[in-house]
C-alpha atoms as a PDB file:
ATOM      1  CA  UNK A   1       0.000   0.000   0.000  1.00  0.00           C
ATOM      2  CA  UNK A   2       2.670   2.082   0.762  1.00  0.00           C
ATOM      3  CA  UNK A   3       4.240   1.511  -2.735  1.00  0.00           C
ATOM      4  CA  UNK A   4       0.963   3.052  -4.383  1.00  0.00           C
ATOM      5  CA  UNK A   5       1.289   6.238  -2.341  1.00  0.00           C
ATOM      6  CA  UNK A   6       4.927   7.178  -3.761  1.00  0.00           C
ATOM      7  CA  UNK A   7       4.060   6.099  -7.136  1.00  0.00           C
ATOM      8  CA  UNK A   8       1.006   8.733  -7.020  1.00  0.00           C
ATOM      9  CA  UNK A   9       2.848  11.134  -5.156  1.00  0.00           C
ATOM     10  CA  UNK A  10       5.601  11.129  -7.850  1.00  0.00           C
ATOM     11  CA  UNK A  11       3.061  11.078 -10.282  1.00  0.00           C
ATOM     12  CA  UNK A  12       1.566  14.389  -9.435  1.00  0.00           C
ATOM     13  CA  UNK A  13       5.214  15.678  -9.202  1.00  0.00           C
ATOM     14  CA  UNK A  14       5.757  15.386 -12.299  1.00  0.00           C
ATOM     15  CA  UNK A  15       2.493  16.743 -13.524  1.00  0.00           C
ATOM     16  CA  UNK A  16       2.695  19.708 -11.879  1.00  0.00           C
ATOM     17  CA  UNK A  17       6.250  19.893 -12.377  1.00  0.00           C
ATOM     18  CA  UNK A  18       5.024  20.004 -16.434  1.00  0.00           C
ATOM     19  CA  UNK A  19       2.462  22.207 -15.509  1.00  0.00           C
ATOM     20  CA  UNK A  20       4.579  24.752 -14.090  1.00  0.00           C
ATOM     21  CA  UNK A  21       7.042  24.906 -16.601  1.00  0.00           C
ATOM     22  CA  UNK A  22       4.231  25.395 -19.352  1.00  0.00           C
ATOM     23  CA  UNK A  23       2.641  28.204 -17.627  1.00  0.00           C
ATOM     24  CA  UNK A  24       6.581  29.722 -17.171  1.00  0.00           C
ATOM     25  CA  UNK A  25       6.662  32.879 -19.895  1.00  0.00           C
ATOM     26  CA  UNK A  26      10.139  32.690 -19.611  1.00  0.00           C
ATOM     27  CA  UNK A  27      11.709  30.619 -22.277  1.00  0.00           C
ATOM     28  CA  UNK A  28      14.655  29.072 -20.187  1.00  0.00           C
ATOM     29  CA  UNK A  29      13.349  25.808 -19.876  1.00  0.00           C
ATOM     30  CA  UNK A  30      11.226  25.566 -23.021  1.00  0.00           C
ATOM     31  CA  UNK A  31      14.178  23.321 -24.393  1.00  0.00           C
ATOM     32  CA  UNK A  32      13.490  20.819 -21.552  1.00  0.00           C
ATOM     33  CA  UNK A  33       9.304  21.085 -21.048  1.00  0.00           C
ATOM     34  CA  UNK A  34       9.922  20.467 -25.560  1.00  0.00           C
ATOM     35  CA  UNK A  35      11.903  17.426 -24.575  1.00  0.00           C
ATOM     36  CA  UNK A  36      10.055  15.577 -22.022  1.00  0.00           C
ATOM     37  CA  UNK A  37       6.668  16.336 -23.769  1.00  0.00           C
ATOM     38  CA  UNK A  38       8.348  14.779 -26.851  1.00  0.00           C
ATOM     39  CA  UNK A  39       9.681  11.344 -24.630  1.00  0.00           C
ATOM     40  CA  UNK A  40       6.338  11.190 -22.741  1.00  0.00           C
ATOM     41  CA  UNK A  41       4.422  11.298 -26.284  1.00  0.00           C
ATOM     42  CA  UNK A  42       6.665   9.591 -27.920  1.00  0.00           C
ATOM     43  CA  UNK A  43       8.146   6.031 -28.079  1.00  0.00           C
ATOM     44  CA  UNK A  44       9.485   6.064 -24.422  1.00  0.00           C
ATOM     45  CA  UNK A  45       5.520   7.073 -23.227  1.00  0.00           C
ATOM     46  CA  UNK A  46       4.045   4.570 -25.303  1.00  0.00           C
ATOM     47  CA  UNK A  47       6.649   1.967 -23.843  1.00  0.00           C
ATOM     48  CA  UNK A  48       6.573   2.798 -20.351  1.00  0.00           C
ATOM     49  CA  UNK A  49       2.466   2.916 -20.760  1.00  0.00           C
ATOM     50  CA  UNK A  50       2.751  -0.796 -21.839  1.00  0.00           C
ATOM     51  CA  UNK A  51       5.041  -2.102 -19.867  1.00  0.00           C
ATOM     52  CA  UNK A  52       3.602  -0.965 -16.533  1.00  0.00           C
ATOM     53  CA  UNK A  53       0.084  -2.172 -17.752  1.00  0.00           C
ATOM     54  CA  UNK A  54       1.821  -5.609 -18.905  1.00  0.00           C
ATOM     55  CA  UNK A  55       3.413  -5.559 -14.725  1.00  0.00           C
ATOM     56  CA  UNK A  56       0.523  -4.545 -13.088  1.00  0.00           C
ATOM     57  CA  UNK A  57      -1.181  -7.180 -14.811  1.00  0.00           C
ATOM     58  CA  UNK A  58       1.266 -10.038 -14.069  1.00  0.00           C
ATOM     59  CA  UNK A  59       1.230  -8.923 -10.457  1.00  0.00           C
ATOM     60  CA  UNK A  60      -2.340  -9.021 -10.087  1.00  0.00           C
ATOM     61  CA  UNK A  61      -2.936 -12.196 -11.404  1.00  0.00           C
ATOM     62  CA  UNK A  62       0.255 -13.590  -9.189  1.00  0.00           C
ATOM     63  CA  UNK A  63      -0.868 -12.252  -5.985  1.00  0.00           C
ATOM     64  CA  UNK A  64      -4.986 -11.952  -6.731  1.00  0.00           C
ATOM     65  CA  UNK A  65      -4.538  -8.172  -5.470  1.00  0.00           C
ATOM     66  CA  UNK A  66      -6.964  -5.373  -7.199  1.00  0.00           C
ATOM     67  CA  UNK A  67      -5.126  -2.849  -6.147  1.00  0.00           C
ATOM     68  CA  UNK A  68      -2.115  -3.989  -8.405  1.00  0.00           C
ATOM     69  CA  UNK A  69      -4.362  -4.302 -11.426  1.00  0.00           C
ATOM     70  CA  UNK A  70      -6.194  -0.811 -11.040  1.00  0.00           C
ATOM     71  CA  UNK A  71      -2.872   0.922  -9.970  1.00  0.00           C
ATOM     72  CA  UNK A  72      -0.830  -0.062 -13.370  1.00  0.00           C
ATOM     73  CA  UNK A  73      -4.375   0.355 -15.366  1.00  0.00           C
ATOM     74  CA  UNK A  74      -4.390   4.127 -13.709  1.00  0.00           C
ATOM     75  CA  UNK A  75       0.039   4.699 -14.326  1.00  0.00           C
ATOM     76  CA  UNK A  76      -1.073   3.753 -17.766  1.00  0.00           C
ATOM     77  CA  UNK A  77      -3.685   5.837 -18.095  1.00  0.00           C
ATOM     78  CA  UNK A  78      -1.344   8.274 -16.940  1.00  0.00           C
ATOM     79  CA  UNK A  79       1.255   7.954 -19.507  1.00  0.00           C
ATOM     80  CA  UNK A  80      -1.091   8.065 -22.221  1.00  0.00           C
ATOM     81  CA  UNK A  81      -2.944  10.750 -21.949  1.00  0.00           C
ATOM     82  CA  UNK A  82      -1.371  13.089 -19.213  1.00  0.00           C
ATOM     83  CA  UNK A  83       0.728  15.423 -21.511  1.00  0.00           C
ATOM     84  CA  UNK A  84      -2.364  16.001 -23.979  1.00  0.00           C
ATOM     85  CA  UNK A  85      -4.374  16.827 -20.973  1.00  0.00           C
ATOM     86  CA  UNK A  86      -1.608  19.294 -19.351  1.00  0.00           C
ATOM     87  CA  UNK A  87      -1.062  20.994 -22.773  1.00  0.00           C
ATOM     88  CA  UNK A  88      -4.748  21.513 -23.495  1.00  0.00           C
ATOM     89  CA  UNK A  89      -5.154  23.061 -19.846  1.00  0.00           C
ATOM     90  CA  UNK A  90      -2.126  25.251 -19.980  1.00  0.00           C
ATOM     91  CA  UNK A  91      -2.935  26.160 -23.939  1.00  0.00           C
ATOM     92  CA  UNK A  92      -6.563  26.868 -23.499  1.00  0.00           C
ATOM     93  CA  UNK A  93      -7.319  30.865 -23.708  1.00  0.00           C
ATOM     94  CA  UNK A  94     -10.175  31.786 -21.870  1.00  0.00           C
END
């Protein structure tokens, strides 16, 4: 259980670690936000997506544990469609 609270908890670091760095005006880090939007969309994104769906799944089926199954299901979900959501939020004019 206590594995599942520092996966979320570096989850949302990251996010909002993205988030800031769109919102940022300043064009220091647009090099790096540019880079890690193109790994998490990319090939590395897709890869990590599948591979912690395809080990959630193999530990949920070895230990009969939920929790396993929704918690790679949700890091999935994560990696697939977190940095469309962020840049959508940050890009959207009101």
């Amino acid at each position: 259980m206590q594995g599942i609270a520092i996966r979320c908890v570096l989850l949302c670091a990251a996010g909002t670690s993205l988030a800031f760095a769109a919102t940022n005006p300043d064009t220091v880090f647009s090099g790096a936000l540019d880079q890690v939007h193109a790994w998490m969309t990319g090939w590395l994104g897709k890869t990590l997506a599948a591979s912690s769906l395809v080990i959630g799944m193999g530990v949920a089926v070895a230990t009969q544990s939920q929790v396993a199954r929704l918690t790679s299901m949700v890091i999935a979900l994560a990696f697939a469609l977190g940095p469309g959501i962020i840049e959508s939020v940050f890009s959207a004019t009101l």
